[in-house]
N, C-alpha and C. Protein backbone atom coordinates (compact mmCIF):
# COMPACT_ATOMS: atom_id res chain seq x y z
N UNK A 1 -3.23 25.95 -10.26
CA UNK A 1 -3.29 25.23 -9.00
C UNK A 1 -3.01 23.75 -9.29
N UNK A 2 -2.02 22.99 -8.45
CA UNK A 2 -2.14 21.86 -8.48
C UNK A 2 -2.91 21.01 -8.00
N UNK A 3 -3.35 19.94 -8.68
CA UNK A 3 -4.33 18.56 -8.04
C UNK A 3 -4.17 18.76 -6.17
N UNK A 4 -2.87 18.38 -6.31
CA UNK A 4 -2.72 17.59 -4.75
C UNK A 4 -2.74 18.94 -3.85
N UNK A 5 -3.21 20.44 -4.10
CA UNK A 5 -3.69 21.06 -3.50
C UNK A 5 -5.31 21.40 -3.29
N UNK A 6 -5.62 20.72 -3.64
CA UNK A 6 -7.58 20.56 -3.67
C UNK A 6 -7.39 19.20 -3.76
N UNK A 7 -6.51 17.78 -3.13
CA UNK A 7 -7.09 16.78 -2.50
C UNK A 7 -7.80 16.18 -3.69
N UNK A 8 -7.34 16.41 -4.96
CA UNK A 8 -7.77 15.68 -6.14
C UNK A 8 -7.31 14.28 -6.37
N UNK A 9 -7.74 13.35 -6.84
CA UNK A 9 -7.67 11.42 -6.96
C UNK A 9 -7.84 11.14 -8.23
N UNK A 10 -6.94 10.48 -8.52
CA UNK A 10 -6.58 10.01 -10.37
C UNK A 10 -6.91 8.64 -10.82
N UNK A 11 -7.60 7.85 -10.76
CA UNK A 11 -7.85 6.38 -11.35
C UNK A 11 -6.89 6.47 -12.35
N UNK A 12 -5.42 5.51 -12.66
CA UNK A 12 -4.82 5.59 -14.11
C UNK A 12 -5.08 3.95 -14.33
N UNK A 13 -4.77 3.45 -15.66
CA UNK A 13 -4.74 2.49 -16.18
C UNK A 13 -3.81 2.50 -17.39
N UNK A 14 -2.88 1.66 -16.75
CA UNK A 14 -1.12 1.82 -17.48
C UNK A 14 -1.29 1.27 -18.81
N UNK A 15 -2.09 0.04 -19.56
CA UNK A 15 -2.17 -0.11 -20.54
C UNK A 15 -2.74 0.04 -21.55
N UNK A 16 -4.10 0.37 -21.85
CA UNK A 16 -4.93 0.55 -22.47
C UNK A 16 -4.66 1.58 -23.63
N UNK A 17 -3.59 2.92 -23.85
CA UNK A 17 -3.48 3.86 -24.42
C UNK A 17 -2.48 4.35 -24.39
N UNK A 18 -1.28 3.60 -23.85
CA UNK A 18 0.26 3.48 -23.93
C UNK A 18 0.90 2.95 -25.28
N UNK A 19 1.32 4.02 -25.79
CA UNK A 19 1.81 3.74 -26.99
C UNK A 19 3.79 3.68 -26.69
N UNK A 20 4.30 3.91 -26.17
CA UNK A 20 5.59 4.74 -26.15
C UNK A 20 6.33 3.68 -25.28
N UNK A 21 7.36 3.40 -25.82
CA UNK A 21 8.12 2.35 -25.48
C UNK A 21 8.92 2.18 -23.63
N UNK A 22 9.31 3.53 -23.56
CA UNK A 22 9.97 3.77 -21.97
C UNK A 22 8.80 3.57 -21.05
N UNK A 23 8.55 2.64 -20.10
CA UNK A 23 7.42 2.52 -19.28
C UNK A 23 7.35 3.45 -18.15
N UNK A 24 9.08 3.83 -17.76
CA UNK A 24 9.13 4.67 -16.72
C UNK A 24 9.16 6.50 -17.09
N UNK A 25 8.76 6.32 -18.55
CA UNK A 25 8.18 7.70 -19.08
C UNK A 25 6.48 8.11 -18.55
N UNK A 26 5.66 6.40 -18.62
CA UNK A 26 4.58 6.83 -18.21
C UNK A 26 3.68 7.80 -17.38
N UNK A 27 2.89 8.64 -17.72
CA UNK A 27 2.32 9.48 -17.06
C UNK A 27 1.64 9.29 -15.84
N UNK A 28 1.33 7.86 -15.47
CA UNK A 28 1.91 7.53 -13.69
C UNK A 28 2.84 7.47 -13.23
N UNK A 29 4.03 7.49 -13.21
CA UNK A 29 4.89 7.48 -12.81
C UNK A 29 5.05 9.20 -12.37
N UNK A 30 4.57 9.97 -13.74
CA UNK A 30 5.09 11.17 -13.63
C UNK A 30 4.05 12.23 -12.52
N UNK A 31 2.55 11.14 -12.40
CA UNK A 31 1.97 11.62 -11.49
C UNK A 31 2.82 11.26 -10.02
N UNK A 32 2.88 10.15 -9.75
CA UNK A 32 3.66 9.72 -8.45
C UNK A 32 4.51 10.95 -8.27
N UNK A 33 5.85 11.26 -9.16
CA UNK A 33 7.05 12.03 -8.82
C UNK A 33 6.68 13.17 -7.62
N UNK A 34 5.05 13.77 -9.02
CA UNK A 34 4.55 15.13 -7.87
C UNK A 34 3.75 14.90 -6.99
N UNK A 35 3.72 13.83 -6.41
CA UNK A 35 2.96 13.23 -4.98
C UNK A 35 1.46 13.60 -5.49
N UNK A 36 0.88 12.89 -6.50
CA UNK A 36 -0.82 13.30 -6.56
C UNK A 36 -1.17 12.05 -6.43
N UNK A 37 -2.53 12.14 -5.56
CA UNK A 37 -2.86 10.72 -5.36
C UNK A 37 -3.67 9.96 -6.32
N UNK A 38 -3.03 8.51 -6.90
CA UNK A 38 -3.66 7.84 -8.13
C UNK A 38 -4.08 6.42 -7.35
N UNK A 39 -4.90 5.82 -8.02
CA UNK A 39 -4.77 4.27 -7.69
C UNK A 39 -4.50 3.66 -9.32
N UNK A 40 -4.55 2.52 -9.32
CA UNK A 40 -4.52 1.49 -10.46
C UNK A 40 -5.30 1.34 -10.74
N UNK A 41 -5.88 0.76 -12.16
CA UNK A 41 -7.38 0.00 -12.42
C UNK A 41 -7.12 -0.87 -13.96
N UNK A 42 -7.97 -1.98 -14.08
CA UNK A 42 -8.17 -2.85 -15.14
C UNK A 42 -9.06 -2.11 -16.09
N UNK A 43 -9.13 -1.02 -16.04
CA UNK A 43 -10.20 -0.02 -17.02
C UNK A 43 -11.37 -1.50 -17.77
N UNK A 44 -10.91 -1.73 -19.14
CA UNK A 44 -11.87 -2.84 -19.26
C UNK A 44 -11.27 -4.03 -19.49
N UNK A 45 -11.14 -5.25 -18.64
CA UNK A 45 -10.18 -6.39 -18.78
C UNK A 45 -10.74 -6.68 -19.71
N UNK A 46 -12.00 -7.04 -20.36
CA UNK A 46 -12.31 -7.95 -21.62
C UNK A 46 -11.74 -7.21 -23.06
N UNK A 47 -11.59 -6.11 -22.81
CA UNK A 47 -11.37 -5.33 -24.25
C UNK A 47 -9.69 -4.80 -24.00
N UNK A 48 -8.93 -5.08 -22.94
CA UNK A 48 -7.38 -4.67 -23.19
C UNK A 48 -6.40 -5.87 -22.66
N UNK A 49 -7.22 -6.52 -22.40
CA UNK A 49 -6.30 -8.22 -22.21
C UNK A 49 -5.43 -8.21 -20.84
N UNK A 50 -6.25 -7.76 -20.15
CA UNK A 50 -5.44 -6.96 -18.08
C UNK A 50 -6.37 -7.73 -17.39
N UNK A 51 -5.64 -7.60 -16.43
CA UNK A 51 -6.46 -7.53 -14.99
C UNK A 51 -5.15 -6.46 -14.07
N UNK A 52 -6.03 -6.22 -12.75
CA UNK A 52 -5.34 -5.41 -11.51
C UNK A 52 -4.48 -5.98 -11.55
N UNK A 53 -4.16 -7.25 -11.42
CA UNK A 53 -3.11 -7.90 -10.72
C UNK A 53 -2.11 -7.73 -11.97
N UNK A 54 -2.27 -7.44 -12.80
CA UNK A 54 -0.84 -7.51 -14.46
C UNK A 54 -0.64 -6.02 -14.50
N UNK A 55 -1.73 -4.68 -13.68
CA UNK A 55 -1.32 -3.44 -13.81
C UNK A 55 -0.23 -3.33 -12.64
N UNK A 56 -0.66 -4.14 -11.44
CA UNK A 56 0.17 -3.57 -10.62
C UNK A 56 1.44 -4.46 -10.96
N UNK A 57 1.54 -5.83 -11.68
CA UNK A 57 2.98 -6.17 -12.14
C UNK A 57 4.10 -5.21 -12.85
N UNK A 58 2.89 -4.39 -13.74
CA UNK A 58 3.87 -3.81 -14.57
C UNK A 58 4.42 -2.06 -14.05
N UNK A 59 3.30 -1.77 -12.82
CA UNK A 59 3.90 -0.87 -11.59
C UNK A 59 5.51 -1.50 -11.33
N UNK A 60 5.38 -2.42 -10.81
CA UNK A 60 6.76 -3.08 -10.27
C UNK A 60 7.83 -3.36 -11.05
N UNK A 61 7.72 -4.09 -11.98
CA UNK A 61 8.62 -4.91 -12.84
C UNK A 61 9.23 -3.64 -14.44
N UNK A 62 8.17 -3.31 -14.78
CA UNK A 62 8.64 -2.02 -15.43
C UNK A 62 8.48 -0.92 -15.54
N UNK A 63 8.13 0.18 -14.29
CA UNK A 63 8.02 1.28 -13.91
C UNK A 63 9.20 1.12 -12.82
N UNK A 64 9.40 0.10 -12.03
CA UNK A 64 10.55 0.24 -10.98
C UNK A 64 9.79 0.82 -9.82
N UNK A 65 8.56 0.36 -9.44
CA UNK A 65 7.86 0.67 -8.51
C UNK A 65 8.68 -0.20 -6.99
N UNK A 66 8.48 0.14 -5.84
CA UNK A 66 9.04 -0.81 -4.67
C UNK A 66 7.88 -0.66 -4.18
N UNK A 67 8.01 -1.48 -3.29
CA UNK A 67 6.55 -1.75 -1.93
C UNK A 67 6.35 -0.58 -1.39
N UNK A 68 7.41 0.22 -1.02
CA UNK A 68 6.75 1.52 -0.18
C UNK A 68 5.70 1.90 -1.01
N UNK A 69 5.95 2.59 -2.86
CA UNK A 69 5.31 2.93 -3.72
C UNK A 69 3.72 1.82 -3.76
N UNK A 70 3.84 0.59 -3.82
CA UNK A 70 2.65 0.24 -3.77
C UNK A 70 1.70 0.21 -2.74
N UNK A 71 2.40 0.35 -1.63
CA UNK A 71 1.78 0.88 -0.50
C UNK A 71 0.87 1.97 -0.44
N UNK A 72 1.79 3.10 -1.15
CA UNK A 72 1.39 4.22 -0.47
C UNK A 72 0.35 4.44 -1.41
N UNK A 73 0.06 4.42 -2.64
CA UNK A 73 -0.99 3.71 -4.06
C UNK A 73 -2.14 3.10 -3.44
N UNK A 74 -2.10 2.00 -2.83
CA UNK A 74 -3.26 1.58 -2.30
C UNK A 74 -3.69 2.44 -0.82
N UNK A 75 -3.02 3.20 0.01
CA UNK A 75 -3.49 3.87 0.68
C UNK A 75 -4.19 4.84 -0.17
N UNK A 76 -3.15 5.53 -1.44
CA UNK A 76 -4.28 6.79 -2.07
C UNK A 76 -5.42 6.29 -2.29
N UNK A 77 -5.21 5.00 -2.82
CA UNK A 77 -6.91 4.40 -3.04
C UNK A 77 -7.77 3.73 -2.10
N UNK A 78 -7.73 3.70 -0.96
CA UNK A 78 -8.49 3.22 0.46
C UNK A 78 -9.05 4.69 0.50
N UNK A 79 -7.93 5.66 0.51
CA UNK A 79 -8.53 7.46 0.58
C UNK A 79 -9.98 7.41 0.31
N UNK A 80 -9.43 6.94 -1.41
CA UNK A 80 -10.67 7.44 -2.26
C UNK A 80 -11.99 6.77 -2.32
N UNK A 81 -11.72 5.61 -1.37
CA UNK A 81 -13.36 4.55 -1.39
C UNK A 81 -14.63 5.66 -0.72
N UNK A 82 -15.58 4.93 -1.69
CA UNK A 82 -16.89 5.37 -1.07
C UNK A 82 -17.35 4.85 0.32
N UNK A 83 -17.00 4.62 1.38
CA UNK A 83 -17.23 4.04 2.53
C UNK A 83 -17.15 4.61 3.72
N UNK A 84 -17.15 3.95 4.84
CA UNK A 84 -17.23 4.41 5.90
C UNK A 84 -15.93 4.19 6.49
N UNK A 85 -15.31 5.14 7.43
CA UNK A 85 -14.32 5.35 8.29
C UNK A 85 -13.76 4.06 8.39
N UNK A 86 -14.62 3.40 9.32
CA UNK A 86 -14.16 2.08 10.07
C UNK A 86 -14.09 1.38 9.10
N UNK A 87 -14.81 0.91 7.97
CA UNK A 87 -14.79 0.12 6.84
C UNK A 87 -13.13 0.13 6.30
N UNK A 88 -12.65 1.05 6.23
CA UNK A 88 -11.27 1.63 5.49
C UNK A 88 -10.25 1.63 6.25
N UNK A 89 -10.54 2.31 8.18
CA UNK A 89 -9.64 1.24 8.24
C UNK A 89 -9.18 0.13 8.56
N UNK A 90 -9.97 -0.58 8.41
CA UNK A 90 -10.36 -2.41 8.39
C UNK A 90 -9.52 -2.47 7.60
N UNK A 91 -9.97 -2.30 6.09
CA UNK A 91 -9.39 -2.66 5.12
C UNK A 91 -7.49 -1.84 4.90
N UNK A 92 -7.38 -0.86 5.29
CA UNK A 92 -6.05 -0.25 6.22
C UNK A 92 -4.80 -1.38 6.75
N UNK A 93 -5.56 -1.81 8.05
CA UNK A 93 -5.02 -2.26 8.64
C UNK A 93 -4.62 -4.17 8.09
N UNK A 94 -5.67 -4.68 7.23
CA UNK A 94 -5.17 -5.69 6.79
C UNK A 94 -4.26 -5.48 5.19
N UNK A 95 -4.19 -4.62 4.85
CA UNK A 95 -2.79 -4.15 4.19
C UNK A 95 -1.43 -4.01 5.01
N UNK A 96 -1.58 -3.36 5.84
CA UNK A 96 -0.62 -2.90 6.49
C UNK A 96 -0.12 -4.62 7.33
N UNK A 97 -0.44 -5.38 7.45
CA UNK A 97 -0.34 -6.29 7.98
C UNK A 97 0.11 -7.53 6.71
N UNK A 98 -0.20 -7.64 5.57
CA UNK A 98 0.45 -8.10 4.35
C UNK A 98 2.05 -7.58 4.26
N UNK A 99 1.84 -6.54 4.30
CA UNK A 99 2.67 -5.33 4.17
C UNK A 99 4.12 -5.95 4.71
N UNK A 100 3.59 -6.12 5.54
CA UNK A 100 4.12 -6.31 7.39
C UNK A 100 5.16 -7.47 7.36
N UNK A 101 4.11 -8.64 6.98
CA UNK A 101 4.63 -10.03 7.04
C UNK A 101 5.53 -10.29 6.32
N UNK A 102 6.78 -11.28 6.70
CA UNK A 102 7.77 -11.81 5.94
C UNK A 102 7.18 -11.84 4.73
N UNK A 103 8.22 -11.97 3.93
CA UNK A 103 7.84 -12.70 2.15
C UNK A 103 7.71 -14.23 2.70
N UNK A 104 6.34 -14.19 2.07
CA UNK A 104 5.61 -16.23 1.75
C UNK A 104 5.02 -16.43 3.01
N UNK A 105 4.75 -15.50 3.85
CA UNK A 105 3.93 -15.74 5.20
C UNK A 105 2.93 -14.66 4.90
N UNK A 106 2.28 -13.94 3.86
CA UNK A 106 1.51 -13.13 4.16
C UNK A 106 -0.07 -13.78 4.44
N UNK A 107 -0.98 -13.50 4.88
CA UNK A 107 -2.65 -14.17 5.44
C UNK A 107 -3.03 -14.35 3.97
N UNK A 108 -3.08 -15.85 3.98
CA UNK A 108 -3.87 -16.65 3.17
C UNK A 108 -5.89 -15.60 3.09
N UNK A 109 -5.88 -15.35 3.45
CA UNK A 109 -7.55 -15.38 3.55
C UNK A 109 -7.27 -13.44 2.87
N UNK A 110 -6.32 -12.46 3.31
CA UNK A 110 -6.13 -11.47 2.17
C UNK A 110 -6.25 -12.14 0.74
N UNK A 111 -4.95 -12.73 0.37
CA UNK A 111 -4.63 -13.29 -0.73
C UNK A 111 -6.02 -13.67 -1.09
N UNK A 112 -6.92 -14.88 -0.68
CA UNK A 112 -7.45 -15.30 -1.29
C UNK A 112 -9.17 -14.36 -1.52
N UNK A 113 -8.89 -13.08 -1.23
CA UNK A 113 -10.03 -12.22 -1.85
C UNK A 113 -9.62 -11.63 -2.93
N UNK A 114 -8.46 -11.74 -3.76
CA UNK A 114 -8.18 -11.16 -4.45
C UNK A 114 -8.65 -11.98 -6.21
N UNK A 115 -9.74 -11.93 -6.60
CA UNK A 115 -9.96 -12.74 -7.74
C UNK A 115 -10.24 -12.11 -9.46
N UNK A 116 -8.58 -11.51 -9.29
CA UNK A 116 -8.29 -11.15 -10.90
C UNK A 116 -7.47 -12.14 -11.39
N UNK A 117 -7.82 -12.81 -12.99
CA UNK A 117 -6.88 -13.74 -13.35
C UNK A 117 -6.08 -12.78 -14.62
N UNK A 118 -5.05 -13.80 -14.67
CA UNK A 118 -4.02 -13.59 -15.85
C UNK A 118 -3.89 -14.46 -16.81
């Protein structure tokens, strides 16, 4: 049986245990292909030299991820929060609204909850 038929959710973390040079070999990527739902994570920033914000760079820049793909990533992971309905889609709808906005007009006050450094 596959995952994404029992509604199964994958936390990956692209660097930590990547040995192998092709990034778009990675075994996220190869989860994405078969539509299973993953999010991203900084597994442990003090001990692999990351944050969120350098996993999801290297989603983009060398996996060849596009916005739909990071989109649809952070929807798998809104899925998977422990929360309430309305809580999610709060948090939903001010994605979708980043999402939304021209490039360099997205809401200052998203942006500025976001506090992973590089």
């Amino acid at each position: 049986m596959i995952s994404s038929e029992i509604d199964s959710f994958f936390e990956l973390q692209e660097t930590g245990s990547w040995t192998k040079t092709s990034w778009p070999d990675h075994p996220t990527c190869a989860f994405r292909e078969k539509g299973l739902k993953l999010s991203l994570s900084s597994d442990d920033p003090a001990v692999f030299n990351t944050s969120l914000t350098w996993q999801w760079r290297i989603a983009m820049n060398k996996m060849g991820w596009k916005r739909k793909d990071l989109f649809e990533v952070m929807n798998d992971t809104i899925d998977a929060l422990f929360a309430p309905e309305a809580q999610k889609n709060e948090i939903r709808q001010e994605i979708q609204n980043y999402f939304n906005a021209p490039d360099g007009h997205q809401n200052p006050q998203f942006d500025d909850r976001i506090q992973y450094y590089d």
